[in-house]
N, C-alpha and C. Protein backbone atom coordinates (compact mmCIF):
# COMPACT_ATOMS: atom_id res chain seq x y z
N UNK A 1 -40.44 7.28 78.17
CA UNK A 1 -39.10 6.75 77.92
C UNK A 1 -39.15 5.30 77.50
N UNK A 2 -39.87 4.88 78.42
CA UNK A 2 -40.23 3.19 77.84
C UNK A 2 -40.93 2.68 76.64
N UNK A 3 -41.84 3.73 76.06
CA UNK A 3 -42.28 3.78 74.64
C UNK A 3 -40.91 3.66 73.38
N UNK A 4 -40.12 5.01 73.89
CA UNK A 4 -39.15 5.61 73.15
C UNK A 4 -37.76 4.34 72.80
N UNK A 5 -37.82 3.02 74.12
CA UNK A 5 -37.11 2.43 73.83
C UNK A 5 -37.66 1.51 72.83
N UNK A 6 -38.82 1.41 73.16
CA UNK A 6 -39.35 -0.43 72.54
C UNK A 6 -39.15 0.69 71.04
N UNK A 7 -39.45 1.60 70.71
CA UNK A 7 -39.40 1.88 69.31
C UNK A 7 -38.03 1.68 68.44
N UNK A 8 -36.84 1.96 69.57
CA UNK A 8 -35.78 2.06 69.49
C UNK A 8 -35.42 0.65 68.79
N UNK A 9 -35.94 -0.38 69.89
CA UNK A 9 -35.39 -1.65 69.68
C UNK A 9 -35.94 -2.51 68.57
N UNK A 10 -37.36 -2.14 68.13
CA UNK A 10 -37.73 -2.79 66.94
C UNK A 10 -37.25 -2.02 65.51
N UNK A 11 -37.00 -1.21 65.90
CA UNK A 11 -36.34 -0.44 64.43
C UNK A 11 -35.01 -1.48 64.62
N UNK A 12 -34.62 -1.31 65.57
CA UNK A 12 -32.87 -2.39 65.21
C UNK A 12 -33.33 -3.59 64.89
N UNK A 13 -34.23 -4.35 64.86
CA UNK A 13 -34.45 -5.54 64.74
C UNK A 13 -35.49 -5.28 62.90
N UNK A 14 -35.21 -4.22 62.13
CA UNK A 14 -35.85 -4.45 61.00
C UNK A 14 -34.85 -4.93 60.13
N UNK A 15 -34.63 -5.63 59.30
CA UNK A 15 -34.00 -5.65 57.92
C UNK A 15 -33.83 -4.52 57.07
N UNK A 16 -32.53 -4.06 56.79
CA UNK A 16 -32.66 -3.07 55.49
C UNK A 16 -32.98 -3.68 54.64
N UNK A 17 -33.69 -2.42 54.16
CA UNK A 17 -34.37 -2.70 52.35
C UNK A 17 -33.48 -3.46 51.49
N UNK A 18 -34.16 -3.94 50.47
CA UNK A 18 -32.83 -4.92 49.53
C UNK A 18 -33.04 -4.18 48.17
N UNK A 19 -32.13 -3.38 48.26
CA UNK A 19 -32.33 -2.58 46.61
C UNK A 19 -31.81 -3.30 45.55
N UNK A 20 -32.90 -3.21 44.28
CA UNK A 20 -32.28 -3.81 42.98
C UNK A 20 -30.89 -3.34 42.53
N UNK A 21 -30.49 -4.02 41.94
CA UNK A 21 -29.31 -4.04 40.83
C UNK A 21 -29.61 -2.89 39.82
N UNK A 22 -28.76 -2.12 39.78
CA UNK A 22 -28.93 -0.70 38.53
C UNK A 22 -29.11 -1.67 37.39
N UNK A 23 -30.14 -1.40 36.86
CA UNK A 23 -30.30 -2.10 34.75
C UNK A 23 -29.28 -1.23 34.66
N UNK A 24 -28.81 -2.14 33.48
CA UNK A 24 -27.79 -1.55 32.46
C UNK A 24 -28.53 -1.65 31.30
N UNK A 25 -28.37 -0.62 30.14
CA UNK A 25 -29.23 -0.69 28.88
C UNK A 25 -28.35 -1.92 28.42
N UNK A 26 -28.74 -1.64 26.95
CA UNK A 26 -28.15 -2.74 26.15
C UNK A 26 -27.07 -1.80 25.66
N UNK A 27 -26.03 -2.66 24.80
CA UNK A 27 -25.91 -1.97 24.10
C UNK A 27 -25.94 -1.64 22.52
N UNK A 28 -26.10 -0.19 21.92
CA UNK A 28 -26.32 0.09 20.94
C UNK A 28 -25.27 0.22 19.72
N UNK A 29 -25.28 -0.22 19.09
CA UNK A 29 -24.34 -0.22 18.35
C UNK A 29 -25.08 0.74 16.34
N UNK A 30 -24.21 1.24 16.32
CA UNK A 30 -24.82 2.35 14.67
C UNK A 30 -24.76 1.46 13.46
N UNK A 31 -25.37 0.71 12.93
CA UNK A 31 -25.52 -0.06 11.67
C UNK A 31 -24.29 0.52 10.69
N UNK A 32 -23.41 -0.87 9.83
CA UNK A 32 -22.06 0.00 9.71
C UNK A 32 -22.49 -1.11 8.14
N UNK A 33 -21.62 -0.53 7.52
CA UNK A 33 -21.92 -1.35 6.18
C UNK A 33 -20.94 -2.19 5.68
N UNK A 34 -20.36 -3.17 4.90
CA UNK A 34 -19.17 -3.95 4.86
C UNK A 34 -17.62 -3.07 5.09
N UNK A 35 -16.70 -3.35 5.45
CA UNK A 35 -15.19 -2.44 5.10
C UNK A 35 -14.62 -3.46 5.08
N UNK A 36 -13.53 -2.82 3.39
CA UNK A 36 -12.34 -3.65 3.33
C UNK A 36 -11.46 -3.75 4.83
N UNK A 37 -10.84 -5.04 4.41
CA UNK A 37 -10.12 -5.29 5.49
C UNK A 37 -8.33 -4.95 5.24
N UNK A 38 -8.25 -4.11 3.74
CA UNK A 38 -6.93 -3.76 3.51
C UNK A 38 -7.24 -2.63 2.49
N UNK A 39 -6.27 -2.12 1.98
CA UNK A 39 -6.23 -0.80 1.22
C UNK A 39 -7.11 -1.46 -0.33
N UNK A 40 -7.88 -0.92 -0.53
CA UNK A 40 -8.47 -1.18 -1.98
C UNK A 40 -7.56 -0.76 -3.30
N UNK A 41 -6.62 0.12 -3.15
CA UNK A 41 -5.85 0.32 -4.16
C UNK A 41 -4.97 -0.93 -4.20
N UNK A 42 -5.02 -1.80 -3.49
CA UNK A 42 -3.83 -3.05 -3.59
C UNK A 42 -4.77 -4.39 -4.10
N UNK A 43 -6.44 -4.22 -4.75
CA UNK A 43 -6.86 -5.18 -5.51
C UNK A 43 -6.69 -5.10 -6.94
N UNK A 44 -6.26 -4.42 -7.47
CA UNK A 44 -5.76 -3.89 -8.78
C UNK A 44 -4.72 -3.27 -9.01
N UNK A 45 -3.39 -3.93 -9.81
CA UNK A 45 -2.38 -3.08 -10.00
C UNK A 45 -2.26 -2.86 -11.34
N UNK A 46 -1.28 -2.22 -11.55
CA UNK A 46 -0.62 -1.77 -13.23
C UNK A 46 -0.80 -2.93 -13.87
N UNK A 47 0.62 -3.93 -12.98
CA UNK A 47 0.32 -5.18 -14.10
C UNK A 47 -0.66 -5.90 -14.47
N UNK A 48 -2.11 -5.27 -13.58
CA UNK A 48 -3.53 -6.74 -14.29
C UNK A 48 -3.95 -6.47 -15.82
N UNK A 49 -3.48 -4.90 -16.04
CA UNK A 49 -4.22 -4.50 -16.99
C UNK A 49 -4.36 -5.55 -18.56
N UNK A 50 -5.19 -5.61 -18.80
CA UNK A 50 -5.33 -6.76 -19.60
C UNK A 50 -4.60 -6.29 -20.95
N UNK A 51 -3.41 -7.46 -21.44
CA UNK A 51 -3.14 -7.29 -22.58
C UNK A 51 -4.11 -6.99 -24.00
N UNK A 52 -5.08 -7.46 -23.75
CA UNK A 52 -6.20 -6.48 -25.09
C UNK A 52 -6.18 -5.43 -24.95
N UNK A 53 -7.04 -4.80 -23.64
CA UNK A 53 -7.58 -3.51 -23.82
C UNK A 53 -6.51 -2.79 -24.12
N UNK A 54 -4.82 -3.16 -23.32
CA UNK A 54 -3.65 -2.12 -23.80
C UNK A 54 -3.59 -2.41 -25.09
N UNK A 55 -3.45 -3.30 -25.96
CA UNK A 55 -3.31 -2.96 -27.20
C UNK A 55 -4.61 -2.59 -27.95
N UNK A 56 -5.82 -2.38 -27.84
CA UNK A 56 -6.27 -1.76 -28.01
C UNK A 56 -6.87 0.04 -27.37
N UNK A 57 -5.97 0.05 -26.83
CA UNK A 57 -5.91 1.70 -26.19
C UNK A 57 -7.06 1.58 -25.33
N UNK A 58 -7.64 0.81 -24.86
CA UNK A 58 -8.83 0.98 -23.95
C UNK A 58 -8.80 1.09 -22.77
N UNK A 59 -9.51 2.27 -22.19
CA UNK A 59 -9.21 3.13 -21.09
C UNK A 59 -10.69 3.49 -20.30
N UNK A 60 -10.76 3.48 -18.79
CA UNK A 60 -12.32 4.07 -18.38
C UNK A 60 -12.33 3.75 -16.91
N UNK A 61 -13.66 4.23 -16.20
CA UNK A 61 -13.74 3.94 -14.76
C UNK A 61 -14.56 2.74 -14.85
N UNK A 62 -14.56 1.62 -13.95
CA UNK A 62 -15.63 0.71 -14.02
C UNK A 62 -16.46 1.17 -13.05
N UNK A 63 -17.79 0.95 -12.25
CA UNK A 63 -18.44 0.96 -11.79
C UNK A 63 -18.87 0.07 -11.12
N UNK A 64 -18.75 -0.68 -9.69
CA UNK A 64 -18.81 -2.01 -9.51
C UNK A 64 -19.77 -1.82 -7.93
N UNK A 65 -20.79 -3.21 -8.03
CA UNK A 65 -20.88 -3.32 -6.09
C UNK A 65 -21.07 -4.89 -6.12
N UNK A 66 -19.96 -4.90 -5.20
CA UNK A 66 -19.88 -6.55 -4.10
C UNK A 66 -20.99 -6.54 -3.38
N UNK A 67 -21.85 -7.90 -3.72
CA UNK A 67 -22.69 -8.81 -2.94
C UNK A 67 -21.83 -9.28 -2.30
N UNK A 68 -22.06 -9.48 -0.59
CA UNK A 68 -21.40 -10.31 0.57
C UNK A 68 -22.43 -10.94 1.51
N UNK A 69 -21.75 -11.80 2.12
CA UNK A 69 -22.66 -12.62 3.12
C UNK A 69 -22.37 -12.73 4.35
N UNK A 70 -23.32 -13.17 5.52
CA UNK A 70 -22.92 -12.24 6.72
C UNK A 70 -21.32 -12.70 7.28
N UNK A 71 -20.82 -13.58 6.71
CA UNK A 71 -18.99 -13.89 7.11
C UNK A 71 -18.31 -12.84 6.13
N UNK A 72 -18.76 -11.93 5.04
CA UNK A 72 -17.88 -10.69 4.82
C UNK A 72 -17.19 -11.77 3.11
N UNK A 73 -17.49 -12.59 2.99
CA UNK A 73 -17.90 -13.65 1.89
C UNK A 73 -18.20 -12.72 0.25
N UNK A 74 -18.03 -12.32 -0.55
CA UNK A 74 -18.20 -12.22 -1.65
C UNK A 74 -18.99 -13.26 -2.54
N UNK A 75 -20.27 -12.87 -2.65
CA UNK A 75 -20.64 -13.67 -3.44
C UNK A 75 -21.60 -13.37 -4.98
N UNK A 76 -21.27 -12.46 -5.39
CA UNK A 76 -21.69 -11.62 -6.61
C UNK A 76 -21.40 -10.23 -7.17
N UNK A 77 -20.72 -10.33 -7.94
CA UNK A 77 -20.46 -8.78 -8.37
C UNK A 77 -20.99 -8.26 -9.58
N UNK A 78 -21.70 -7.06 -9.67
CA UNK A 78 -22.71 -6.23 -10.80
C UNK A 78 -21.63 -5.36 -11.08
N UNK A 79 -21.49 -4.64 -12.44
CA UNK A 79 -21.04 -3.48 -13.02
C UNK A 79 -22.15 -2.84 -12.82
N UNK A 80 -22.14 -1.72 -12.16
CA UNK A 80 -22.72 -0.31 -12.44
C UNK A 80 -23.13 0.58 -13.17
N UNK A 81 -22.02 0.92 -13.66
CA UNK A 81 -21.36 1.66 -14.80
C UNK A 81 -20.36 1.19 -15.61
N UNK A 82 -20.29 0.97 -16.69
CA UNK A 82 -19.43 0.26 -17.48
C UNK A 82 -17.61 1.99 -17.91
N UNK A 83 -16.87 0.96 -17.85
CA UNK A 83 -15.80 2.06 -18.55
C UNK A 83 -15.67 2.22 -19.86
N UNK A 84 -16.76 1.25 -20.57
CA UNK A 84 -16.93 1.32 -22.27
C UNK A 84 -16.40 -0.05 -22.60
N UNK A 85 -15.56 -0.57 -21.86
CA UNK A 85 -14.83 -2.01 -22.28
C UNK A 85 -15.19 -3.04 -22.09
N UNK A 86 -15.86 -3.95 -22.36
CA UNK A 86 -16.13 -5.30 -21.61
C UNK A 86 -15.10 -6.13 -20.94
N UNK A 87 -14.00 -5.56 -21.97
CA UNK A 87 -12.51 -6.41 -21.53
C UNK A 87 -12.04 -5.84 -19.83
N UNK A 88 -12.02 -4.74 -19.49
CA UNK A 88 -12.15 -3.94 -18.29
C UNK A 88 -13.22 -4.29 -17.48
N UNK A 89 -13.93 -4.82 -17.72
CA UNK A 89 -15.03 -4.79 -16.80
C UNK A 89 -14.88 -5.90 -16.69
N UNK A 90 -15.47 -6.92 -17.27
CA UNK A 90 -15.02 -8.35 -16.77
C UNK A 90 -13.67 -8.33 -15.84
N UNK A 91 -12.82 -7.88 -15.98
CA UNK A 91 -11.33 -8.17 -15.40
C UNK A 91 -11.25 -7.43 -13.74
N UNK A 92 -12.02 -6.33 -14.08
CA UNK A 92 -12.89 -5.95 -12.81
C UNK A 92 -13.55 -6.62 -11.52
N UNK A 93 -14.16 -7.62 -11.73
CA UNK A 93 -15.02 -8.17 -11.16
C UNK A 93 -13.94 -9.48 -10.92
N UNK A 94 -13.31 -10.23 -11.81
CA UNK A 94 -13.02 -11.43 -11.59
C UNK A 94 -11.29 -10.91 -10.69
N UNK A 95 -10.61 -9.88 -10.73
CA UNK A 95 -9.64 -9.73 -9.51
C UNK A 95 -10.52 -8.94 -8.31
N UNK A 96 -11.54 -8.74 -8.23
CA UNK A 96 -11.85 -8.39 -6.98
C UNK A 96 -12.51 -9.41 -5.96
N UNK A 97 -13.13 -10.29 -7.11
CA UNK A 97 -13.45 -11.63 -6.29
C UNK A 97 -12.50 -12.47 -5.71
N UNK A 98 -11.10 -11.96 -6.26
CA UNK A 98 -10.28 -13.18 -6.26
C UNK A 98 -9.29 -12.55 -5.03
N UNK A 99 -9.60 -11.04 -4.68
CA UNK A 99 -8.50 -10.25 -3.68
C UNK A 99 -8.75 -9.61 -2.96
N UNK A 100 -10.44 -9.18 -2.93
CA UNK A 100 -10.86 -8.38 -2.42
C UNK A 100 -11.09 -8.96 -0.80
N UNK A 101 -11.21 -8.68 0.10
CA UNK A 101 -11.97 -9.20 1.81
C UNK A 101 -12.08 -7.90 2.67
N UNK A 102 -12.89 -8.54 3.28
CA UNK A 102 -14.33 -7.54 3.74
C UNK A 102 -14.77 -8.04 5.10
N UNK A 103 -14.39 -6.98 6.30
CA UNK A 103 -15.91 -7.06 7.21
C UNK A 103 -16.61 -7.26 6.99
N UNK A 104 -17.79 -7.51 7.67
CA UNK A 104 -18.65 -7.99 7.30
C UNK A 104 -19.95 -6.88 8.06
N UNK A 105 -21.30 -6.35 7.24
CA UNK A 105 -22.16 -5.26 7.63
C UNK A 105 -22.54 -5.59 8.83
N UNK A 106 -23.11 -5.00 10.23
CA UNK A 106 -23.41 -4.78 11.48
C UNK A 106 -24.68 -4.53 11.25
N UNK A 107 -25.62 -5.01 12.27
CA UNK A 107 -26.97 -3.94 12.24
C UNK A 107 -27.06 -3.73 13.93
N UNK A 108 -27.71 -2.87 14.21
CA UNK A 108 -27.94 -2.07 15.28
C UNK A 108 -27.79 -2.58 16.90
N UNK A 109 -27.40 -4.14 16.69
CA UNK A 109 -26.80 -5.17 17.53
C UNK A 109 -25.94 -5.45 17.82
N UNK A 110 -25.07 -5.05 16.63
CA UNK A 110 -23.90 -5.50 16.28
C UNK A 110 -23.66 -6.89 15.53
N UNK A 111 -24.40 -7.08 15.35
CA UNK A 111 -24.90 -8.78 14.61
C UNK A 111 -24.49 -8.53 13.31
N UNK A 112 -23.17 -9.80 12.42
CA UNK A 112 -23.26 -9.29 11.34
C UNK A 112 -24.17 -9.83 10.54
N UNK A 113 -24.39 -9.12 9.14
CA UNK A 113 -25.56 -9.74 8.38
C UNK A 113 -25.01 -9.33 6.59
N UNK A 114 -25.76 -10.01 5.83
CA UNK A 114 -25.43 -9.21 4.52
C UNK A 114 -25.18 -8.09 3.72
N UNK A 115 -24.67 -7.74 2.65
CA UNK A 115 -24.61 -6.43 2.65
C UNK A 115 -23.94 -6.07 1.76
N UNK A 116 -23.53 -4.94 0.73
CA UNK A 116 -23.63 -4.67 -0.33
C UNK A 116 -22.13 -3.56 -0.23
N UNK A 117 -21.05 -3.85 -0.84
CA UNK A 117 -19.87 -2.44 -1.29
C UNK A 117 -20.22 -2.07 -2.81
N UNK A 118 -20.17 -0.52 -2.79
CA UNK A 118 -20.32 -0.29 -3.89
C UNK A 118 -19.23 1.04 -3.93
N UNK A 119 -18.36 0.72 -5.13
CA UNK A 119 -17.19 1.57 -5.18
C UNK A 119 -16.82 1.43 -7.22
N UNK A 120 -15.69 2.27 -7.06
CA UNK A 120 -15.48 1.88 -8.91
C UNK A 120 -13.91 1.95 -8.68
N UNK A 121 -13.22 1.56 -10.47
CA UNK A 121 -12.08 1.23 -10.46
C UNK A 121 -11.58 2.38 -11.16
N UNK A 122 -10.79 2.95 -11.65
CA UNK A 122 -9.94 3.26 -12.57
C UNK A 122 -8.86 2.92 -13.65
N UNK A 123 -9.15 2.68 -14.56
CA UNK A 123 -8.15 1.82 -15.51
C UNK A 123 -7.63 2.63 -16.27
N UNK A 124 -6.19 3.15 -15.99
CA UNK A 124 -5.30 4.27 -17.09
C UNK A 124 -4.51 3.58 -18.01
N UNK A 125 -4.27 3.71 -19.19
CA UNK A 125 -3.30 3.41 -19.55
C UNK A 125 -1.97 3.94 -19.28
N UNK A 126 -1.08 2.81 -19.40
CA UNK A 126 0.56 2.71 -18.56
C UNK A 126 1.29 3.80 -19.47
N UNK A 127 2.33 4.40 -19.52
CA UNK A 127 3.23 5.05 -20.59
C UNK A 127 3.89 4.47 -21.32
N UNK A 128 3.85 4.23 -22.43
CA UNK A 128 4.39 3.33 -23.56
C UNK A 128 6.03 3.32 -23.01
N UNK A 129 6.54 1.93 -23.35
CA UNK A 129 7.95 2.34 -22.90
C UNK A 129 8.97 3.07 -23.99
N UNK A 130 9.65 3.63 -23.38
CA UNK A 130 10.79 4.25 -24.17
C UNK A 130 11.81 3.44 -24.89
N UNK A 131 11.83 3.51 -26.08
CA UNK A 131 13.20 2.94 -26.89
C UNK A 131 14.67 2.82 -26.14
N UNK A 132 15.11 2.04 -25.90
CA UNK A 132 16.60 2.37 -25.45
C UNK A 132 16.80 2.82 -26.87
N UNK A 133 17.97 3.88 -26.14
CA UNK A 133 19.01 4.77 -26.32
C UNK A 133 20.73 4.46 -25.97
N UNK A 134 21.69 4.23 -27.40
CA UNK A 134 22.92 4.56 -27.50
C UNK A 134 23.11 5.00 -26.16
N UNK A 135 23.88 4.83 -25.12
CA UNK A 135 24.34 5.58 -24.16
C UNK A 135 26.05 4.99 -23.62
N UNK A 136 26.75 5.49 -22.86
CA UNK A 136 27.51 5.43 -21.94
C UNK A 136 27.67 6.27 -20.58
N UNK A 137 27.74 5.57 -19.92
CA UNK A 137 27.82 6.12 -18.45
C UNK A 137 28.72 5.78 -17.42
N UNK A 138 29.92 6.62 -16.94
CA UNK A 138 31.15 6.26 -16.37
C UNK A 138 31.05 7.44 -15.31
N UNK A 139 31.24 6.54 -13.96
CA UNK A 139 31.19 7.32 -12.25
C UNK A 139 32.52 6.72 -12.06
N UNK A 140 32.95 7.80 -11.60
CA UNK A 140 34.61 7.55 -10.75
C UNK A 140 34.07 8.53 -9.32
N UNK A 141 35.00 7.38 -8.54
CA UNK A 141 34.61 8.15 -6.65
C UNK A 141 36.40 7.59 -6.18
N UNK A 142 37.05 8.45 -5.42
CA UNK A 142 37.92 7.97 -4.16
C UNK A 142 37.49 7.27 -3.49
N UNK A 143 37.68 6.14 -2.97
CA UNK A 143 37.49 5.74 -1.28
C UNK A 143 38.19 6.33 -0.46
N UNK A 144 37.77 7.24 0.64
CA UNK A 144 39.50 7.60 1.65
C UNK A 144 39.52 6.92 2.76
N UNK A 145 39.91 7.10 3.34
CA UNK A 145 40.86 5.96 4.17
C UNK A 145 39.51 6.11 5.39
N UNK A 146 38.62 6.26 5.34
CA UNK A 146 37.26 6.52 6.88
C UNK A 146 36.00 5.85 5.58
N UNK A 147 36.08 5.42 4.42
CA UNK A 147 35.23 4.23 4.14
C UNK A 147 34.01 5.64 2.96
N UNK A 148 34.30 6.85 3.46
CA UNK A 148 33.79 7.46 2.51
C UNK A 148 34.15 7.99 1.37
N UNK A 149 33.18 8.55 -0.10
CA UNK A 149 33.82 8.87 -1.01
C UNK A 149 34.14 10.73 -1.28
N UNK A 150 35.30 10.77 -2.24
CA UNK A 150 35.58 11.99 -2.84
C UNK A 150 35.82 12.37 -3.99
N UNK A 151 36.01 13.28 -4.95
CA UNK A 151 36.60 13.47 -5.98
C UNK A 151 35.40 12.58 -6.74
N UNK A 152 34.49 12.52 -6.89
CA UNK A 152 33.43 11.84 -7.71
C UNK A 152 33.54 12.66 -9.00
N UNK A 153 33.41 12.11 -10.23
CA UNK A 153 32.94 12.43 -11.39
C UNK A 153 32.01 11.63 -12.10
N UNK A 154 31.19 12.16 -12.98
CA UNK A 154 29.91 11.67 -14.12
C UNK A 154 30.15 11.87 -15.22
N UNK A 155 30.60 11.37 -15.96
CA UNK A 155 30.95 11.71 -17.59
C UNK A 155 30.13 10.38 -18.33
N UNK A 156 29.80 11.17 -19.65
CA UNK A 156 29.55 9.68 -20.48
C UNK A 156 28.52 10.36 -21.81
N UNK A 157 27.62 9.54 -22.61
CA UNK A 157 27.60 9.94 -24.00
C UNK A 157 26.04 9.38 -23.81
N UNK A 158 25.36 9.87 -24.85
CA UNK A 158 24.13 9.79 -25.02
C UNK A 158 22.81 11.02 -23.97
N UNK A 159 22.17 10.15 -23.40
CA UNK A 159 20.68 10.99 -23.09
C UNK A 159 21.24 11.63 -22.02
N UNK A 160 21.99 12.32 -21.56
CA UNK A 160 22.42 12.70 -19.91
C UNK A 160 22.45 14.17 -20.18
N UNK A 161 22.13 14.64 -18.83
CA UNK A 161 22.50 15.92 -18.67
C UNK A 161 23.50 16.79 -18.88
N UNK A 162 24.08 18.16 -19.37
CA UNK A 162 25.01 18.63 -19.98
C UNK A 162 25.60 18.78 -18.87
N UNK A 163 24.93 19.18 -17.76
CA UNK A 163 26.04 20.02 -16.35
C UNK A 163 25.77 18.21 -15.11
N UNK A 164 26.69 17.88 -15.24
CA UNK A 164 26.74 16.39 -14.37
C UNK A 164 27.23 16.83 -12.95
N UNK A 165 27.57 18.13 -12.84
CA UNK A 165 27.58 18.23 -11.34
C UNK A 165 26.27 17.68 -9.76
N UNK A 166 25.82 17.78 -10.44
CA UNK A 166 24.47 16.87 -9.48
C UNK A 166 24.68 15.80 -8.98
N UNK A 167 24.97 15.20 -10.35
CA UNK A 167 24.64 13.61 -10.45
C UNK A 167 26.61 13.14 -9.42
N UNK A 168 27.24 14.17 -9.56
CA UNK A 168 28.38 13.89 -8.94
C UNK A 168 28.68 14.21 -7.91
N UNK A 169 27.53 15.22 -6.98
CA UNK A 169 27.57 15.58 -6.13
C UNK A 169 26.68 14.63 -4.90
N UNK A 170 25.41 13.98 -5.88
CA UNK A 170 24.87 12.85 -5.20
C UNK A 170 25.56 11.45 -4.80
N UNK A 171 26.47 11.51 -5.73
CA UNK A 171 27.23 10.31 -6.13
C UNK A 171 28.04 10.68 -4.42
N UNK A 172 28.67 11.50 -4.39
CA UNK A 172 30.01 11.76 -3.20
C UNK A 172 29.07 11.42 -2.02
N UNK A 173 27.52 11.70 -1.92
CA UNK A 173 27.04 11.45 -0.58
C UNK A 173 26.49 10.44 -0.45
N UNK A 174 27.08 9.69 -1.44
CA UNK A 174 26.63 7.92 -1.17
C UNK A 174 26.91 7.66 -0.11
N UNK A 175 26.25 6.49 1.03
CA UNK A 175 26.77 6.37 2.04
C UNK A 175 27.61 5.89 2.03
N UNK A 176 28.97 5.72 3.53
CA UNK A 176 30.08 5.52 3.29
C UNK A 176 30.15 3.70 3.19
N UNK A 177 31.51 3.37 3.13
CA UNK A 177 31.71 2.14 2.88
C UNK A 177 31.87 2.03 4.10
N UNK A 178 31.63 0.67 4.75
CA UNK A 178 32.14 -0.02 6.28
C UNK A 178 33.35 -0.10 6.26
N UNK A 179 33.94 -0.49 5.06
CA UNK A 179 35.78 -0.67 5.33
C UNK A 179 36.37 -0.23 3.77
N UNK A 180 37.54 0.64 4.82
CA UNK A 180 38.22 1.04 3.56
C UNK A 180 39.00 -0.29 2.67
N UNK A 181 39.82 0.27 1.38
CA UNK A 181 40.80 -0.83 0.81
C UNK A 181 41.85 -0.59 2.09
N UNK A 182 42.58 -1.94 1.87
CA UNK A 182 43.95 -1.82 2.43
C UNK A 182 44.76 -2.50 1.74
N UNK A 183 46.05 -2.06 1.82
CA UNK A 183 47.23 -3.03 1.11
C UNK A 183 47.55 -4.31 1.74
N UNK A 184 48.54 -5.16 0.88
CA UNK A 184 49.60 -6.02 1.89
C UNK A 184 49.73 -6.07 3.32
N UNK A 185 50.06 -5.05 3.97
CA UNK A 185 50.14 -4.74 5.22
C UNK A 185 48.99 -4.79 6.08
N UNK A 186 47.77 -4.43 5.51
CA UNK A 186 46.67 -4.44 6.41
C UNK A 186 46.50 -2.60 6.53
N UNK A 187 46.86 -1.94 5.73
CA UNK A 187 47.08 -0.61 6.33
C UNK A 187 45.99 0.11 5.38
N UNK A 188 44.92 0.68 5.70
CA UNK A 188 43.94 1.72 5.10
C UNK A 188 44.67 2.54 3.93
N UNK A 189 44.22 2.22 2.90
CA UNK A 189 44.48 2.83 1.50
C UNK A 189 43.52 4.09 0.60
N UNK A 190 43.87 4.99 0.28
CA UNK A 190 42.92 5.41 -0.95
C UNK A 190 43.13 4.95 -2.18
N UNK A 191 41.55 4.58 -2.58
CA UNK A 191 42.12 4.13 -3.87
C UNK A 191 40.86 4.32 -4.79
N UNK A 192 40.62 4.90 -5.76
CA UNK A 192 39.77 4.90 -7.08
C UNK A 192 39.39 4.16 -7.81
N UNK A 193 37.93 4.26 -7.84
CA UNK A 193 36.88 3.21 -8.27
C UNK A 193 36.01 3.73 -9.26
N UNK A 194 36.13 3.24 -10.53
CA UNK A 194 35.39 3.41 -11.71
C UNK A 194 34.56 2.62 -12.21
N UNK A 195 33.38 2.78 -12.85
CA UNK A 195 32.24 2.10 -13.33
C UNK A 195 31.85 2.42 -14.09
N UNK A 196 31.82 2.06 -15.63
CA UNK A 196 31.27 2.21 -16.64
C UNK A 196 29.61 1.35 -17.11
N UNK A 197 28.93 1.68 -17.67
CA UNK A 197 27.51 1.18 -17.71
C UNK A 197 27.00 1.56 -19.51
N UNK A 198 26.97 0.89 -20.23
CA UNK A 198 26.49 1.31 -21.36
C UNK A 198 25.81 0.45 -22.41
N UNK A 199 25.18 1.28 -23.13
CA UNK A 199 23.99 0.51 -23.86
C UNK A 199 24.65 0.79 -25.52
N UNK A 200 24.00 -0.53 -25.78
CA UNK A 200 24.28 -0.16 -27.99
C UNK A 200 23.06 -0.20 -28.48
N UNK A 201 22.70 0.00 -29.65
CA UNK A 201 21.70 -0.20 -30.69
C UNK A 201 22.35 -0.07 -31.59
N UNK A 202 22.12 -1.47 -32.51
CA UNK A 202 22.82 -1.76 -33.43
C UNK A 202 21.92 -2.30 -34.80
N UNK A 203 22.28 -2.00 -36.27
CA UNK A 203 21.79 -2.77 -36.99
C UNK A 203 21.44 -4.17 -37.24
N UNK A 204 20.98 -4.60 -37.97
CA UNK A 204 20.45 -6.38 -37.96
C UNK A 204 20.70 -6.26 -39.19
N UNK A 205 21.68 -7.35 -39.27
CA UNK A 205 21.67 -7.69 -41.03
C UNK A 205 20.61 -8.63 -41.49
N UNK A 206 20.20 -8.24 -42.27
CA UNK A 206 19.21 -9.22 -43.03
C UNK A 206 19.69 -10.19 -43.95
């Protein structure tokens, strides 16, 4: 029994073990390559298209890749593939330098570093505009007395549709008005509202 204690009592008198701290790995991150930082269809619009190539009908895909630096920095752009135009291609490169921004590439750290977009453009030509056209165009609507319209009609001369019921039926579900007319009195009125809209083409005397 007297063995059984002293064993007893030096076990209470040991220190627990001091266990390490769980490692945590690192972490890993998947090597990612530059990304715009906004929609790429919004570095090129209709209107850049260069007044040459439209008057010369010139049309094509460019082929392009951004050199960047590890701040996501633009600092060189190659054509790829040409769209046949020089005028396009140059114009290519000099609005994307000027609109383009970019993340910047990751490597396996997450560290950014240099790095290369490679994408192309599309350059269509616009639809030539249309000649005005001789026209007249006259909408009549009620106001009624709750700010909305009735009795709409579409009549008028030139390029328009033969059956104007549509265009008079869209017309009535215009949204309503906030306030009706009122008279003298202050008192909610109906009252009819017409609008005429029309175009001429006319000779030039010489």
């Amino acid at each position: 029994m007297l063995a059984a204690a002293l064993i007893w009592i030096m076990a209470e008198g040991v220190a627990p073990p001091v266990l390490a701290p769980p490692t945590v790995p690192d972490r890993v991150f998947a090597p990612a390559g530059p990304a715009p930082l906004e929609n790429p269809g919004n570095w090129i619009k209709p209107e850049d298209y260069p007044v040459t190539a439209l008057r010369n009908g010139e049309a094509g895909t460019t082929g392009f890749a951004l050199s960047l630096d590890a701040l996501g920095r633009i600092t060189a752009c190659a054509i790829t593939s040409s769209s046949g135009s020089s005028t396009l291609d140059l114009a290519t490169c000099a609005l994307l330098q000027q609109r383009a921004k970019f993340r910047p590439a990751t490597d396996a750290a997450g560290q950014p570093l240099a790095g290369t977009y490679h994408s192309r453009t599309h350059w269509v030509l616009p639809a030539p505009p249309v000649l005005p056209t001789a026209m007249e165009l006259t909408t009549s609507f009620i106001v009624e007395l709750d700010g909305t319209r009735s009795h709409c009609i579409v009549k008028g001369t030139g390029p328009l549709p033969a059956d104007r019921t549509p265009l008079a039926a869209k017309l009535c579900q215009g949204q309503p008005f906030t306030e009706p007319y009122r008279n003298a009195q202050g008192q909610p009125i109906r009252q009819r509202v017409t609008r005429t809209v029309s175009t001429t083409v006319e000779d030039v005397a010489e």
